[in-house]
N, C-alpha and C. Protein backbone atom coordinates (compact mmCIF):
# COMPACT_ATOMS: atom_id res chain seq x y z
N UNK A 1 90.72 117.12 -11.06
CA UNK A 1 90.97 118.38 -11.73
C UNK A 1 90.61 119.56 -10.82
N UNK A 2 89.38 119.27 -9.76
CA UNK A 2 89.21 120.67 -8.96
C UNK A 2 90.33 121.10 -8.23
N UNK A 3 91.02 119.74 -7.39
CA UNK A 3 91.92 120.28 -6.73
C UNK A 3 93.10 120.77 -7.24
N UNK A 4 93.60 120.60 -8.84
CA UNK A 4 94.45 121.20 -9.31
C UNK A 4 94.20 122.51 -9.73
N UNK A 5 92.96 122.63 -9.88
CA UNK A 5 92.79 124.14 -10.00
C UNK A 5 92.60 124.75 -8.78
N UNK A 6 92.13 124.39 -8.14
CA UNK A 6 92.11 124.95 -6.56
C UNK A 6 93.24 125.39 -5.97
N UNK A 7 94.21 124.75 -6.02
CA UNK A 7 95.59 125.13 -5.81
C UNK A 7 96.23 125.60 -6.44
N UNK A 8 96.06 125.82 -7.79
CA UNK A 8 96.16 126.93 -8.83
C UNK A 8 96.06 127.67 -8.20
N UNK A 9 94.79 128.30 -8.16
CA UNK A 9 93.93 129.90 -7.78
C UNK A 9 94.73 130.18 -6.40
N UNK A 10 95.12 129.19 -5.31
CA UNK A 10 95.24 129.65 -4.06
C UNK A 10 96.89 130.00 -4.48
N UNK A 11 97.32 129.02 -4.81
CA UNK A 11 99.16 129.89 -4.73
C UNK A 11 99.32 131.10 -5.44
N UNK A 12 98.22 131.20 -6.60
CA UNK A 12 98.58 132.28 -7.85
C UNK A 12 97.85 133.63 -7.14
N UNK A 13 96.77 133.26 -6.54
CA UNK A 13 95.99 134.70 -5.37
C UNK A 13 97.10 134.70 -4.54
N UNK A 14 98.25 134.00 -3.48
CA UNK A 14 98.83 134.19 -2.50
C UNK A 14 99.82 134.95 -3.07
N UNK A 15 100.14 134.76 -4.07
CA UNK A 15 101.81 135.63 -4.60
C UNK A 15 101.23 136.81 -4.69
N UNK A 16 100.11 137.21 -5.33
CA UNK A 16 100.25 138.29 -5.55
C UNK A 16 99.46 138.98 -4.68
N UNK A 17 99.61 138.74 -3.22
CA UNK A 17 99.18 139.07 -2.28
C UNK A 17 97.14 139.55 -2.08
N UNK A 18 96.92 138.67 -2.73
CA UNK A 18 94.92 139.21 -2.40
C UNK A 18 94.47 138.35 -1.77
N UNK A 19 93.32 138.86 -1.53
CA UNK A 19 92.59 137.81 -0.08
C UNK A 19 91.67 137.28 -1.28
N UNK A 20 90.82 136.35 -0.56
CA UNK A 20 89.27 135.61 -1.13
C UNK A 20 88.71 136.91 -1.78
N UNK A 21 88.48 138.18 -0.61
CA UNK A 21 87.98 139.34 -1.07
C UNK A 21 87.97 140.04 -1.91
N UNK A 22 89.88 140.43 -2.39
CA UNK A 22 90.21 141.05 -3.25
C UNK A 22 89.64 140.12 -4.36
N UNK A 23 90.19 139.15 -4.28
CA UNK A 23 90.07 138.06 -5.64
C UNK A 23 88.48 138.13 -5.82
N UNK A 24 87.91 137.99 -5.75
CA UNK A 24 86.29 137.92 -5.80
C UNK A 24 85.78 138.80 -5.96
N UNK A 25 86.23 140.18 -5.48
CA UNK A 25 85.79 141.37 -6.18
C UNK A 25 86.38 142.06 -7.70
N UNK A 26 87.34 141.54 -7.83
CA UNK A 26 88.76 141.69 -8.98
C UNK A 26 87.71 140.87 -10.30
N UNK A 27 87.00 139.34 -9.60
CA UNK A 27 86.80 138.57 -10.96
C UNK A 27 85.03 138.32 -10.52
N UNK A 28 84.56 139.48 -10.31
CA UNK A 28 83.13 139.53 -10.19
C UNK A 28 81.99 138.60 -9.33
N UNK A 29 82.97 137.69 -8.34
CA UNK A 29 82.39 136.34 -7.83
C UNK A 29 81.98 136.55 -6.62
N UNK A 30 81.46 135.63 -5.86
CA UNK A 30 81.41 135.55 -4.38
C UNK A 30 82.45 134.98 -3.77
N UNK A 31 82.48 135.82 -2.11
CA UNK A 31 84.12 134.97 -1.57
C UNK A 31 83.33 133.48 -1.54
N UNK A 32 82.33 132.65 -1.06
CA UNK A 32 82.18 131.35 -0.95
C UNK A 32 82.38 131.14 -2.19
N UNK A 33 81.84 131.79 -3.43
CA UNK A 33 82.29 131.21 -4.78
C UNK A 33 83.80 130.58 -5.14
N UNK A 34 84.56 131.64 -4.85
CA UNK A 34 86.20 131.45 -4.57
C UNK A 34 86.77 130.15 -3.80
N UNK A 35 86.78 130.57 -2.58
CA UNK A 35 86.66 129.78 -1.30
C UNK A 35 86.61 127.94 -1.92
N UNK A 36 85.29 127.95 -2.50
CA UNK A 36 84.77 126.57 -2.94
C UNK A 36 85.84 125.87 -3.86
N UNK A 37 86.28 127.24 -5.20
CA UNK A 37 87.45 126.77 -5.95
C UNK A 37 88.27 126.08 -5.56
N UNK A 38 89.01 126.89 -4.38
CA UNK A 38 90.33 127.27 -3.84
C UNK A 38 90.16 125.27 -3.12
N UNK A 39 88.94 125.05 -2.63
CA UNK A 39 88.99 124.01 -1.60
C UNK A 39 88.72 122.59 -2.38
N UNK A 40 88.37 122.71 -4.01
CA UNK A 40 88.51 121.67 -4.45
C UNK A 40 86.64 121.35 -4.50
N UNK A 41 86.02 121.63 -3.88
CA UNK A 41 84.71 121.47 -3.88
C UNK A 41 83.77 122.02 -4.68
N UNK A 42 84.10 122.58 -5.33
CA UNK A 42 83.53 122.89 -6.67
C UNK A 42 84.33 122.94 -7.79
N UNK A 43 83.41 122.93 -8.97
CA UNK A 43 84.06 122.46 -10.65
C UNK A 43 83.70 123.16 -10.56
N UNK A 44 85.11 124.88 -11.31
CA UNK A 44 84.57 126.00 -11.60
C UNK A 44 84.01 126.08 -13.35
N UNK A 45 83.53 126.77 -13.70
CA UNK A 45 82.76 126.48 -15.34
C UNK A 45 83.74 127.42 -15.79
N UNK A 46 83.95 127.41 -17.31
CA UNK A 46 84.80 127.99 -18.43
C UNK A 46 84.82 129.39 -18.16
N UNK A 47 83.09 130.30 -17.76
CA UNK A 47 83.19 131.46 -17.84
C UNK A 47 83.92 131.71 -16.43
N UNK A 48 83.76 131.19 -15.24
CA UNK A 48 84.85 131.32 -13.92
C UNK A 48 86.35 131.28 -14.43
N UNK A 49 86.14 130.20 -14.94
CA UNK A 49 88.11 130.30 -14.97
C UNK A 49 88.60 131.67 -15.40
N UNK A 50 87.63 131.75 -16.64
CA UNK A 50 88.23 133.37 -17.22
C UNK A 50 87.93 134.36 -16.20
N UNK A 51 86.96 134.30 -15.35
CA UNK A 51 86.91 136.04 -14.63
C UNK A 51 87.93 135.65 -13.84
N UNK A 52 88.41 134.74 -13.21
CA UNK A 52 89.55 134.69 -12.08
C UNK A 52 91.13 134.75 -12.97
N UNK A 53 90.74 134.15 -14.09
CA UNK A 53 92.21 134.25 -14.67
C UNK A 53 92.31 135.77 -15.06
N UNK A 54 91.60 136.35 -15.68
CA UNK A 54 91.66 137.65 -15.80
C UNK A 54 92.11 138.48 -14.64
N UNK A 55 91.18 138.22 -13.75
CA UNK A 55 91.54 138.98 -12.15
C UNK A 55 92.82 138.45 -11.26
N UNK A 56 93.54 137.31 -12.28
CA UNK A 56 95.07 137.41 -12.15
C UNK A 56 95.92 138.07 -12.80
N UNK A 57 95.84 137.94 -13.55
CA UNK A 57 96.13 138.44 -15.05
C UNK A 57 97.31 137.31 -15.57
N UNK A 58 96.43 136.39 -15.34
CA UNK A 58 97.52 134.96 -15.73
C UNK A 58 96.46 134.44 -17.29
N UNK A 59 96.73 133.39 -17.89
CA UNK A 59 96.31 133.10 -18.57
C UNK A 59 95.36 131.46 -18.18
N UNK A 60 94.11 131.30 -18.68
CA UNK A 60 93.76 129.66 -18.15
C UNK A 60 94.22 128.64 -17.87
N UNK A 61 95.52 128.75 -18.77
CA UNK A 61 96.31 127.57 -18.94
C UNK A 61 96.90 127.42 -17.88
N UNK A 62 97.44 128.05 -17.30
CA UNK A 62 97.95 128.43 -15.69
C UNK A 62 97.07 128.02 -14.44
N UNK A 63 96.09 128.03 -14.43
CA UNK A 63 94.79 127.85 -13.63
C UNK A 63 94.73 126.08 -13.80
N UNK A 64 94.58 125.18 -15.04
CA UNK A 64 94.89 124.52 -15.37
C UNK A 64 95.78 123.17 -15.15
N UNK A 65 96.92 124.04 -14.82
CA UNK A 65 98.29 123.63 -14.78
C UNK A 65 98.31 122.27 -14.38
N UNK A 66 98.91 121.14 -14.53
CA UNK A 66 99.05 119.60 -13.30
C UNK A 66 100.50 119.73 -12.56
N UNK A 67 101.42 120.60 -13.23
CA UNK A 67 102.86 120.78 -12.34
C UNK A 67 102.44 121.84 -11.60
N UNK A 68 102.99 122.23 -10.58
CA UNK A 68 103.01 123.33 -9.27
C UNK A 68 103.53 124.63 -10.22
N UNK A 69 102.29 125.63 -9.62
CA UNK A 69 102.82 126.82 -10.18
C UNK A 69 103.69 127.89 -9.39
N UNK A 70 104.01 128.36 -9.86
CA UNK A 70 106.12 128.92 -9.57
C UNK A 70 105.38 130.50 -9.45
N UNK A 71 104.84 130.77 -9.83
CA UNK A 71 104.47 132.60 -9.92
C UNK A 71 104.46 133.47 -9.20
């Protein structure tokens, strides 16, 4: 499940063009906080998903996802 969310966060941050930086300042985190997501090496917790889904402005379920996200 990390790495499906990990690759969540990284294609859904790449479209809409933000770095680790932007993203991490957008959803209140640290870039290693991010970073860790993005790499599968950490299980982000319920309240993470929401500050990053928010600081997409996607919904959890999206973050989530097991098919490849299109966004």
């Amino acid at each position: 499940m990390s790495t499906v969310v990990g690759n969540n966060v990284r294609t859904l941050r790449e479209s809409r063009g933000l770095s680790f930086e932007d993203l991490a300042r957008r959803a209140g985190m640290t870039k290693s906080g991010v970073w860790m997501i993005e790499q599968g090496k950490s299980s982000p917790t319920m309240t993470s998903l929401e500050k990053i889904a928010r600081a997409l402005s996607t919904p959890v379920s999206e973050l989530v996802r097991e098919d490849a996200v299109t966004q």
